[in-house]
PDB file of N, CA and C in Angstrom:
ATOM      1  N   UNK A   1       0.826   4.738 -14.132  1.00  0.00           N
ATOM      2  CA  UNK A   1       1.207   4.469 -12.766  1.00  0.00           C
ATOM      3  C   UNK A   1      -0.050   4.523 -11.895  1.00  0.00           C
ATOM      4  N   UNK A   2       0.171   3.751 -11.205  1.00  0.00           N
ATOM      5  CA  UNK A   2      -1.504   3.437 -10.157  1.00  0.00           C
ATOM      6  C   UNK A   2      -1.100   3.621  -8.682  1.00  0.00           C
ATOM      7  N   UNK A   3      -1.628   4.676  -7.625  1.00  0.00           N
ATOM      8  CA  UNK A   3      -0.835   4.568  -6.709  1.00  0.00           C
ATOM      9  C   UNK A   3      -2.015   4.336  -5.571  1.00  0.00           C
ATOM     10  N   UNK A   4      -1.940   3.566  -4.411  1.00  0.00           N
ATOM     11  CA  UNK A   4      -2.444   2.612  -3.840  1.00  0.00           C
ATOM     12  C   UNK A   4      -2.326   2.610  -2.061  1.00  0.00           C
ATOM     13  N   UNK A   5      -3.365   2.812  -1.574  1.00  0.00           N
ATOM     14  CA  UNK A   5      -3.576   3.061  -0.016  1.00  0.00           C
ATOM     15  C   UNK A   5      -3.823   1.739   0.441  1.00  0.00           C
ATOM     16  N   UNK A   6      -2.611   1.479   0.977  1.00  0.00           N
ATOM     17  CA  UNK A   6      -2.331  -0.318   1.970  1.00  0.00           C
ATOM     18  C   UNK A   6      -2.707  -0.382   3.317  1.00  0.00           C
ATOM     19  N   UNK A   7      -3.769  -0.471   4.265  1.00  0.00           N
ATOM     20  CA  UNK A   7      -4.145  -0.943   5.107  1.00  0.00           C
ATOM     21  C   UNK A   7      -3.789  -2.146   6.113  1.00  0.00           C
ATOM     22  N   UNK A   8      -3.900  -1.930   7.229  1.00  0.00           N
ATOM     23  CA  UNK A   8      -3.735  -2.951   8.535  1.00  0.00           C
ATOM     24  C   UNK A   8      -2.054  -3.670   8.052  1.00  0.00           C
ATOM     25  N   UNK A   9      -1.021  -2.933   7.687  1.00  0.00           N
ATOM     26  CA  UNK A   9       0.314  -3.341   7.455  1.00  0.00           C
ATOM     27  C   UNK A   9       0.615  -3.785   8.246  1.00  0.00           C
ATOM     28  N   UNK A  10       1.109  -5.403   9.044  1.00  0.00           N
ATOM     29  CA  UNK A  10       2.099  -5.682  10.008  1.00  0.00           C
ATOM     30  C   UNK A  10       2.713  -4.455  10.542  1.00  0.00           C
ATOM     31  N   UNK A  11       2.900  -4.580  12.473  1.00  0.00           N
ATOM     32  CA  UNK A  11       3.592  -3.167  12.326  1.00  0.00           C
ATOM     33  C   UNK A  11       5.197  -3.841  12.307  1.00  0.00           C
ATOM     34  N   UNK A  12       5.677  -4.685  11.783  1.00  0.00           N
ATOM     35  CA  UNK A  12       7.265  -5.220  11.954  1.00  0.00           C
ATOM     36  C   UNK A  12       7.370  -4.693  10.470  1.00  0.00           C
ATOM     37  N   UNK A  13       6.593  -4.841   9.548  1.00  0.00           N
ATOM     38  CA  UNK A  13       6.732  -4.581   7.942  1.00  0.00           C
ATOM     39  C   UNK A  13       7.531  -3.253   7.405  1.00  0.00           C
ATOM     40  N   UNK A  14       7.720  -3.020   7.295  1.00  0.00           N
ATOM     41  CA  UNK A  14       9.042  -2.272   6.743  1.00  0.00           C
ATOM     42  C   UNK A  14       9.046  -1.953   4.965  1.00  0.00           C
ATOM     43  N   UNK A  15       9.436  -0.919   4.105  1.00  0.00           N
ATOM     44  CA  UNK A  15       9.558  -0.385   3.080  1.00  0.00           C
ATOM     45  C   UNK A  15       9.664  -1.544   1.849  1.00  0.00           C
ATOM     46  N   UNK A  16      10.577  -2.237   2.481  1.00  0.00           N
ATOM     47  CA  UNK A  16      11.681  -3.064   1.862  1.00  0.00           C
ATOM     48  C   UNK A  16      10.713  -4.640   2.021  1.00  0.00           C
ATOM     49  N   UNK A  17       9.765  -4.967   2.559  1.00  0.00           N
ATOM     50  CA  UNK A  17       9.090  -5.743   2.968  1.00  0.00           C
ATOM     51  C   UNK A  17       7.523  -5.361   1.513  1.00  0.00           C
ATOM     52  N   UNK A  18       7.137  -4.284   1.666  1.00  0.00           N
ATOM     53  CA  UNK A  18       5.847  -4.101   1.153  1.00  0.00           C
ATOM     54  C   UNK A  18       6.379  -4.249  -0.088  1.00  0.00           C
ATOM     55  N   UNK A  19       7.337  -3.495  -0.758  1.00  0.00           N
ATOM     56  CA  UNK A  19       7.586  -3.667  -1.937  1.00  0.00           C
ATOM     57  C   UNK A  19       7.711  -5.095  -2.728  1.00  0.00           C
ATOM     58  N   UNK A  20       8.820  -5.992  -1.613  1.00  0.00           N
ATOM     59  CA  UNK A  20       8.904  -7.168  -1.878  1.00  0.00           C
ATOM     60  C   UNK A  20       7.258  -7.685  -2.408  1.00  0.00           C
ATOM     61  N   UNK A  21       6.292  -7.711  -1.342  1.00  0.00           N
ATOM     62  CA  UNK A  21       5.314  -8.616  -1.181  1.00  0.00           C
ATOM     63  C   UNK A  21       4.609  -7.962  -2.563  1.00  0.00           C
ATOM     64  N   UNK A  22       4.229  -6.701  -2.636  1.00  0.00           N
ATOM     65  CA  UNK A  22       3.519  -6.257  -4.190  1.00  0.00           C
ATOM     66  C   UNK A  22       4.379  -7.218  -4.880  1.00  0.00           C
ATOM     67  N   UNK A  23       5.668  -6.967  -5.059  1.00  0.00           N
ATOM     68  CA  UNK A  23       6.472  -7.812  -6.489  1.00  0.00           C
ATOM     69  C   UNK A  23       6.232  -9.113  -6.532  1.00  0.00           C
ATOM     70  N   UNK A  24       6.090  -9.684  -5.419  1.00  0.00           N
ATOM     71  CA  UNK A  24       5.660 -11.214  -4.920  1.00  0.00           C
ATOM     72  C   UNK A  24       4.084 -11.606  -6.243  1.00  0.00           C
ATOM     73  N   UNK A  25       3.604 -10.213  -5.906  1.00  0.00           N
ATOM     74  CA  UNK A  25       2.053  -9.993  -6.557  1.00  0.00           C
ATOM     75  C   UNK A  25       2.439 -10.227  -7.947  1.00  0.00           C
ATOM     76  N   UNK A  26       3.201 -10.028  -8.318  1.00  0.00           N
ATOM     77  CA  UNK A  26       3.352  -9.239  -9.847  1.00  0.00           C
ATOM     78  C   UNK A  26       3.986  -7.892 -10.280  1.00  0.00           C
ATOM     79  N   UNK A  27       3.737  -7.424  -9.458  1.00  0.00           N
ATOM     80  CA  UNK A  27       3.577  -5.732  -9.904  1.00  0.00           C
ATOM     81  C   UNK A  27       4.997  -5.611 -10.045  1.00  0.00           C
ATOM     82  N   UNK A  28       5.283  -4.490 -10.866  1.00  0.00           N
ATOM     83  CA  UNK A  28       6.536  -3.327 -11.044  1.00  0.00           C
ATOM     84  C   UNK A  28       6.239  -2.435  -9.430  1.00  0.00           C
ATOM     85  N   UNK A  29       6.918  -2.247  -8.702  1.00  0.00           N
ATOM     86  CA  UNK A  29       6.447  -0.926  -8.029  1.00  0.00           C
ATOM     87  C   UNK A  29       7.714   0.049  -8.250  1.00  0.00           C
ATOM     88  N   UNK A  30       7.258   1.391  -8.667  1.00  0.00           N
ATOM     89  CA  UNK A  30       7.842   2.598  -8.198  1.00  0.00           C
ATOM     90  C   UNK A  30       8.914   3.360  -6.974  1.00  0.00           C
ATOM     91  N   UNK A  31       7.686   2.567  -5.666  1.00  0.00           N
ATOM     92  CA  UNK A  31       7.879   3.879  -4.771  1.00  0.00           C
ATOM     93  C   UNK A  31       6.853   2.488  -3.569  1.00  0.00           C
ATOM     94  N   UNK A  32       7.564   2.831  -2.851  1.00  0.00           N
ATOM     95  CA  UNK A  32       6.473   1.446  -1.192  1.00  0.00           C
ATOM     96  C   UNK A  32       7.164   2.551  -0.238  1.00  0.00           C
ATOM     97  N   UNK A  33       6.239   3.230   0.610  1.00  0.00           N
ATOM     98  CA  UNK A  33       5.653   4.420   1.948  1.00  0.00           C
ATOM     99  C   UNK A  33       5.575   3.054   2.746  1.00  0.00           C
ATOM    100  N   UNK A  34       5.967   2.865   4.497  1.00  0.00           N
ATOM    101  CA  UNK A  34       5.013   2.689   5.075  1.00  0.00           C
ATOM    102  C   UNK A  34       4.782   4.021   6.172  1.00  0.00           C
ATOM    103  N   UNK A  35       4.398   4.584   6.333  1.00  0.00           N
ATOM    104  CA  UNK A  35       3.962   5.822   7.325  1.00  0.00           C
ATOM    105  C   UNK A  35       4.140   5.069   9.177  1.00  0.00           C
ATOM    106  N   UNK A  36       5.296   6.074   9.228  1.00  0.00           N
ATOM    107  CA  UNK A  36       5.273   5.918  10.514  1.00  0.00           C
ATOM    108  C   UNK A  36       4.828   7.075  11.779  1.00  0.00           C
ATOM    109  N   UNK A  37       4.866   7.054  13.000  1.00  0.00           N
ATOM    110  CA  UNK A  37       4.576   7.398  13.981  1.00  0.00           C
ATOM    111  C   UNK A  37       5.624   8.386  14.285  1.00  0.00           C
ATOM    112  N   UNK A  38       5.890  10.357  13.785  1.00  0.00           N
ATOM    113  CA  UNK A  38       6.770  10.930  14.092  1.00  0.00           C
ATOM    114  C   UNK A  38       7.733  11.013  15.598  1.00  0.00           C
ATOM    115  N   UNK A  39       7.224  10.605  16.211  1.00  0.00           N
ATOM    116  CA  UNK A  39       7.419  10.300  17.943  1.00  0.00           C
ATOM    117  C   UNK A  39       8.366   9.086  17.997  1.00  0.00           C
ATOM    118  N   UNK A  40       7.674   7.884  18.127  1.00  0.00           N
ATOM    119  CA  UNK A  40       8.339   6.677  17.911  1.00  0.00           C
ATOM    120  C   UNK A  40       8.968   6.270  17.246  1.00  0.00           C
ATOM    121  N   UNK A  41       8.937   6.488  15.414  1.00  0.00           N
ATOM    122  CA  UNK A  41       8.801   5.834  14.904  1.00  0.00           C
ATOM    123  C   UNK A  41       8.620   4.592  14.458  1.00  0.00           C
ATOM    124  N   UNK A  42       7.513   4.050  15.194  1.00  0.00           N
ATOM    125  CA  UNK A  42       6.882   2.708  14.842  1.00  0.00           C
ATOM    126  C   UNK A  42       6.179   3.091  13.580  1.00  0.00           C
ATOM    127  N   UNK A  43       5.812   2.017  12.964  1.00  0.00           N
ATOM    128  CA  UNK A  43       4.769   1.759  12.123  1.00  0.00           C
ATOM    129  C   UNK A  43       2.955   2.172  12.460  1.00  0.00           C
ATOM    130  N   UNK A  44       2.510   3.121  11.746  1.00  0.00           N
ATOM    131  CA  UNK A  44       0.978   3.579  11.925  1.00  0.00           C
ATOM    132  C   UNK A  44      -0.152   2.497  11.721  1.00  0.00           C
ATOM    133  N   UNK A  45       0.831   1.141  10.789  1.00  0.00           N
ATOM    134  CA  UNK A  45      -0.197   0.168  10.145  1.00  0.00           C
ATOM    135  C   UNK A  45      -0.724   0.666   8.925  1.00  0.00           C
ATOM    136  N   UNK A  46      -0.012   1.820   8.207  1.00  0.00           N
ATOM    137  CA  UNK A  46      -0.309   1.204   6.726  1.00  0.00           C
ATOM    138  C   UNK A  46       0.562   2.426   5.887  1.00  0.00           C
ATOM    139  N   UNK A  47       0.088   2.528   5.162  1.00  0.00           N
ATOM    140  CA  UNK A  47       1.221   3.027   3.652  1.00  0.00           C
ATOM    141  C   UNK A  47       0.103   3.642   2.530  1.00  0.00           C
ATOM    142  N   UNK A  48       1.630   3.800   1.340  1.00  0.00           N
ATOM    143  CA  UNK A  48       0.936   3.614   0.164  1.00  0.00           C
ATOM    144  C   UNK A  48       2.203   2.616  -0.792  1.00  0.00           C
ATOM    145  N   UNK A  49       1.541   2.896  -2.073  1.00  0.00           N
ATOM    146  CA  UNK A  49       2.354   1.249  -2.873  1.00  0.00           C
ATOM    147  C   UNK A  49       2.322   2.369  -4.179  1.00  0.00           C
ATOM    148  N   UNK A  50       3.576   3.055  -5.570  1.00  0.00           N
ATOM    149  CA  UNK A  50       2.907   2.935  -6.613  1.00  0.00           C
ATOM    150  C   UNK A  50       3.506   2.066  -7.007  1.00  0.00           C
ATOM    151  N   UNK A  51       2.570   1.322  -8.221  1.00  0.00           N
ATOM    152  CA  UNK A  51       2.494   0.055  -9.348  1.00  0.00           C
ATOM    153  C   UNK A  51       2.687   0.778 -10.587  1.00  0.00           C
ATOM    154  N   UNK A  52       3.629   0.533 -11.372  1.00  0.00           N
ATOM    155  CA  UNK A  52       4.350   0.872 -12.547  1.00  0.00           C
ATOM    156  C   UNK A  52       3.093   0.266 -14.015  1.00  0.00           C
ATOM    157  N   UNK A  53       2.978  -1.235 -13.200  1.00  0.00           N
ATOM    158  CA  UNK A  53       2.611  -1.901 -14.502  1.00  0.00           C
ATOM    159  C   UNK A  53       1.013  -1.911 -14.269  1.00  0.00           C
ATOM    160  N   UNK A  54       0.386  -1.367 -13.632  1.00  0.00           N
ATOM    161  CA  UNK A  54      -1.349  -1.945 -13.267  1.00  0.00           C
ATOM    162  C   UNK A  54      -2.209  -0.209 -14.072  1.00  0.00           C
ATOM    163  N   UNK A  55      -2.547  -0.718 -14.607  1.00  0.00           N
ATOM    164  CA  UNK A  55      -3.508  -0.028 -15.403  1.00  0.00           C
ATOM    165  C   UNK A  55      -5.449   0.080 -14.945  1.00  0.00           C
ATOM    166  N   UNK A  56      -5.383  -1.263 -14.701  1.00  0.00           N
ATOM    167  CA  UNK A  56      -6.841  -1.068 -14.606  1.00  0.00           C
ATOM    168  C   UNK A  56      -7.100  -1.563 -12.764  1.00  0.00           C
ATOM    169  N   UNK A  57      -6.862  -0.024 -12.383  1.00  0.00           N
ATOM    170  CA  UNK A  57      -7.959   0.224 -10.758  1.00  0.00           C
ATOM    171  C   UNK A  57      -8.540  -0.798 -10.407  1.00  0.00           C
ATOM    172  N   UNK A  58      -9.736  -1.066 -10.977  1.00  0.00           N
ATOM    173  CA  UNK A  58     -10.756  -1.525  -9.785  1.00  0.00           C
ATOM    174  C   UNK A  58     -10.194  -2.661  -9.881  1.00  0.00           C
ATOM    175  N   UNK A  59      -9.557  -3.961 -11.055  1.00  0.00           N
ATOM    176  CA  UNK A  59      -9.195  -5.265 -11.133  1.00  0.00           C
ATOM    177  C   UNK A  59      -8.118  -5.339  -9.695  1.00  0.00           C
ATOM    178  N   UNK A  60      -7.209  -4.486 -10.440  1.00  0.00           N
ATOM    179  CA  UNK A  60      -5.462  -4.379  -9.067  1.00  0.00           C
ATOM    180  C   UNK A  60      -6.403  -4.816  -7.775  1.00  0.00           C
ATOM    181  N   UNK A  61      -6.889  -3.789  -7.099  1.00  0.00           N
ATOM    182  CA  UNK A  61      -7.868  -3.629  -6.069  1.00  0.00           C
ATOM    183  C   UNK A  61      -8.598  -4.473  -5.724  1.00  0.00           C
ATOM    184  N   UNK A  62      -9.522  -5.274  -6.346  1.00  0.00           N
ATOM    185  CA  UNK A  62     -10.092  -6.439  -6.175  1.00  0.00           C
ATOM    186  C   UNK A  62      -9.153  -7.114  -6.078  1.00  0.00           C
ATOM    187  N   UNK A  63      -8.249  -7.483  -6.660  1.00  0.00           N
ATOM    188  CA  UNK A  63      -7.209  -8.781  -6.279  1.00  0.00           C
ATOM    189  C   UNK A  63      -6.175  -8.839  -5.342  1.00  0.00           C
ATOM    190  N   UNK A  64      -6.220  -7.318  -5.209  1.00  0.00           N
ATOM    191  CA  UNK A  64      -5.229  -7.307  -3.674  1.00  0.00           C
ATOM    192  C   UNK A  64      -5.948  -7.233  -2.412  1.00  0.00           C
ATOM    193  N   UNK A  65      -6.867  -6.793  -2.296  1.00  0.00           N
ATOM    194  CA  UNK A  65      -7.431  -6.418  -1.548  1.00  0.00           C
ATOM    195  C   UNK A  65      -8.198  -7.856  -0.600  1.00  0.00           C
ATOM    196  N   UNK A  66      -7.471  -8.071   0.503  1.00  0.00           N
ATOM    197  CA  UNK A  66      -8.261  -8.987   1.064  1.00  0.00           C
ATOM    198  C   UNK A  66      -7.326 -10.156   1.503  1.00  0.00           C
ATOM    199  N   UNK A  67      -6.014  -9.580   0.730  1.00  0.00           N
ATOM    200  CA  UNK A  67      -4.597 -11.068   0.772  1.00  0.00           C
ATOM    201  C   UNK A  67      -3.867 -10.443   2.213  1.00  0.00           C
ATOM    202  N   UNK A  68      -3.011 -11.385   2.388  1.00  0.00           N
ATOM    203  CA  UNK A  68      -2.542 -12.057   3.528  1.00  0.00           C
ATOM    204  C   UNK A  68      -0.929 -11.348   3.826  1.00  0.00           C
ATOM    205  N   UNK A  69      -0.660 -10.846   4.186  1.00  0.00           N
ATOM    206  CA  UNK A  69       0.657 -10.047   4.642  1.00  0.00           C
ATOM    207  C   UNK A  69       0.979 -10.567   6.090  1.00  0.00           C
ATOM    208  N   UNK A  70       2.577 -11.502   6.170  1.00  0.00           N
ATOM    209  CA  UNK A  70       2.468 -12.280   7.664  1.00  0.00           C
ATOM    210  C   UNK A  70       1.565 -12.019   8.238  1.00  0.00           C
ATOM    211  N   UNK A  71       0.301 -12.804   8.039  1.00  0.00           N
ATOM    212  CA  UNK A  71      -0.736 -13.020   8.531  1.00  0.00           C
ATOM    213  C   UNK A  71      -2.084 -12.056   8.977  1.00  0.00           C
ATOM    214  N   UNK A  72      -1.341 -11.226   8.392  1.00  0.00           N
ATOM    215  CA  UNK A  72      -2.437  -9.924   8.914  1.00  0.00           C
ATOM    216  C   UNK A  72      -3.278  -9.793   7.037  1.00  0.00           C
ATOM    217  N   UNK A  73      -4.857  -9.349   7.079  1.00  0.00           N
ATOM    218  CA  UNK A  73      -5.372  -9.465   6.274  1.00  0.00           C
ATOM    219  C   UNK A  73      -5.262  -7.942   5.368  1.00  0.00           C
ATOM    220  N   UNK A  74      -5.019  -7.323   4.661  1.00  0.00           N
ATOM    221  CA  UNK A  74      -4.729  -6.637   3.966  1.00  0.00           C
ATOM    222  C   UNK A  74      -5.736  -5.385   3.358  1.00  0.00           C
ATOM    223  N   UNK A  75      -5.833  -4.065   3.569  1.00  0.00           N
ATOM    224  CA  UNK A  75      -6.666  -3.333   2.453  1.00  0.00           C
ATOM    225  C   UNK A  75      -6.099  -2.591   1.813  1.00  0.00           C
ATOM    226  N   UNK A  76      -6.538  -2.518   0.484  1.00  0.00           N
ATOM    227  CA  UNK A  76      -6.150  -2.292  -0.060  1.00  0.00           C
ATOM    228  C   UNK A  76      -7.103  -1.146  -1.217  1.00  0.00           C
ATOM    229  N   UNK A  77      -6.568   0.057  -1.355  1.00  0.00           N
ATOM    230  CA  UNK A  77      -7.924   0.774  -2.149  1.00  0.00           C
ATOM    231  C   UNK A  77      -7.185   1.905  -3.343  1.00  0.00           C
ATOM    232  N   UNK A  78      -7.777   2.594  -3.679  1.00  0.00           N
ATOM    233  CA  UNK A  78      -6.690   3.649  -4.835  1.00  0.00           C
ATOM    234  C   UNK A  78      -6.900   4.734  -3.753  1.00  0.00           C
ATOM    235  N   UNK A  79      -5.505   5.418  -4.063  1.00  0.00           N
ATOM    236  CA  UNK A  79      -5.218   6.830  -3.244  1.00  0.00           C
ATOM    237  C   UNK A  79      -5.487   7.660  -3.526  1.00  0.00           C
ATOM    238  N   UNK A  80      -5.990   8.595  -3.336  1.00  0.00           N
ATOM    239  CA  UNK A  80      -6.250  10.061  -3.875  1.00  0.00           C
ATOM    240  C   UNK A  80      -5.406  11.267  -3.575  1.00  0.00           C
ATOM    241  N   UNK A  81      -5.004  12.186  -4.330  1.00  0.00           N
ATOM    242  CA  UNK A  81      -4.431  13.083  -3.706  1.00  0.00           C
ATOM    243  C   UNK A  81      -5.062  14.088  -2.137  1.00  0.00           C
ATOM    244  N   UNK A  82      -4.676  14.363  -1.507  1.00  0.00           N
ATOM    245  CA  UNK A  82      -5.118  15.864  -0.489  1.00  0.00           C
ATOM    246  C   UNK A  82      -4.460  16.634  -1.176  1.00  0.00           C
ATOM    247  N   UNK A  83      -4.897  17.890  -0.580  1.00  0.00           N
ATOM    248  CA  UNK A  83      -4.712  18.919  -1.334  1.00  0.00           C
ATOM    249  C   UNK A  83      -3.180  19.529  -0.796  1.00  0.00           C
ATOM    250  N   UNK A  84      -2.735  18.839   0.390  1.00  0.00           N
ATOM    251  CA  UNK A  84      -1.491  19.136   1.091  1.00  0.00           C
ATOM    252  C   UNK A  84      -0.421  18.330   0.504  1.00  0.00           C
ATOM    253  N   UNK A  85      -0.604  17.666  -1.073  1.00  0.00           N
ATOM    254  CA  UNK A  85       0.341  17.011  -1.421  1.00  0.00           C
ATOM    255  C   UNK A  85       0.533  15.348  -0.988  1.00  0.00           C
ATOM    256  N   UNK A  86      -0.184  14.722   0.110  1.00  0.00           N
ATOM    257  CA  UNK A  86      -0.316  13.462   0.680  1.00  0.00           C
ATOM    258  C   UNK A  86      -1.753  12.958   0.061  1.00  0.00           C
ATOM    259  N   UNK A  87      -1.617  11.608  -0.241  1.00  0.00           N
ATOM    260  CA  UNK A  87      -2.501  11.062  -0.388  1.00  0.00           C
ATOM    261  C   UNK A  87      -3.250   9.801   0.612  1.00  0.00           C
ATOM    262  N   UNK A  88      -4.300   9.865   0.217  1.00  0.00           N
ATOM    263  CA  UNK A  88      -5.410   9.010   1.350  1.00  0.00           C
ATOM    264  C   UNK A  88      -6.241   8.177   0.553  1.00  0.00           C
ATOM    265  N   UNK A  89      -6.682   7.233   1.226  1.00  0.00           N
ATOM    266  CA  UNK A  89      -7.102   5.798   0.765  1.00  0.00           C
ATOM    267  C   UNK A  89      -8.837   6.696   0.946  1.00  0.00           C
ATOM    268  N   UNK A  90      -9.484   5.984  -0.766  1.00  0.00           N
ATOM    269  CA  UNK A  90      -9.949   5.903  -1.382  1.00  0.00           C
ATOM    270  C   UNK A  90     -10.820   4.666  -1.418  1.00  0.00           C
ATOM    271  N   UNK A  91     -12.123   4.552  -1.080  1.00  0.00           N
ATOM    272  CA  UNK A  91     -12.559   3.305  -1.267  1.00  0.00           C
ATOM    273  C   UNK A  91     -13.304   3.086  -2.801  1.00  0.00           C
ATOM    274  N   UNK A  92     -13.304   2.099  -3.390  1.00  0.00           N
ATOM    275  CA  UNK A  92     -13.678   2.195  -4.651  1.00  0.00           C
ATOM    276  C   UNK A  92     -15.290   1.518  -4.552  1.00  0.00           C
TER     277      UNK A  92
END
């Protein structure tokens, strides 16, 4: 399992949206976060993604990284754990 820090998310994008668009990719996913704003709850502009079927990091990453989500350009990096149990984007 490969789990994955998603950047500049549409803020209309929604759970049910990211997952779609990974599967769109290919991928199996697990589990699609987008992190919202405890106050508002709007959208913060980004997430995380896990991928069931992606094995090799840096390839996933290179090939997602840089694509097109309604129109907004995408980052995409591996997550790392914090030590508080949340994970944070990782640049490779």
């Amino acid at each position: 399992m490969l789990r994955l820090f998603v950047g500049n998310i549409p803020h209309a994008c929604g759970e049910v949206e990211l997952r779609q668009w990974f599967e769109d990719q290919g991928h199996s996913v697990t589990f699609a976060q987008v992190i919202r704003d405890r106050v508002t709850g709007h959208s913060r502009g980004f997430g995380f993604v896990e991928l069931q079927d992606a094995w090799d990091l840096k390839a996933t990453v290179e090939r997602l990284n840089g694509q097109r989500l309604s129109g907004r350009v995408l980052t995409v990096n591996a997550a790392t754990p914090r030590s508080t149990g949340q994970a944070v984007h990782h640049p490779i």
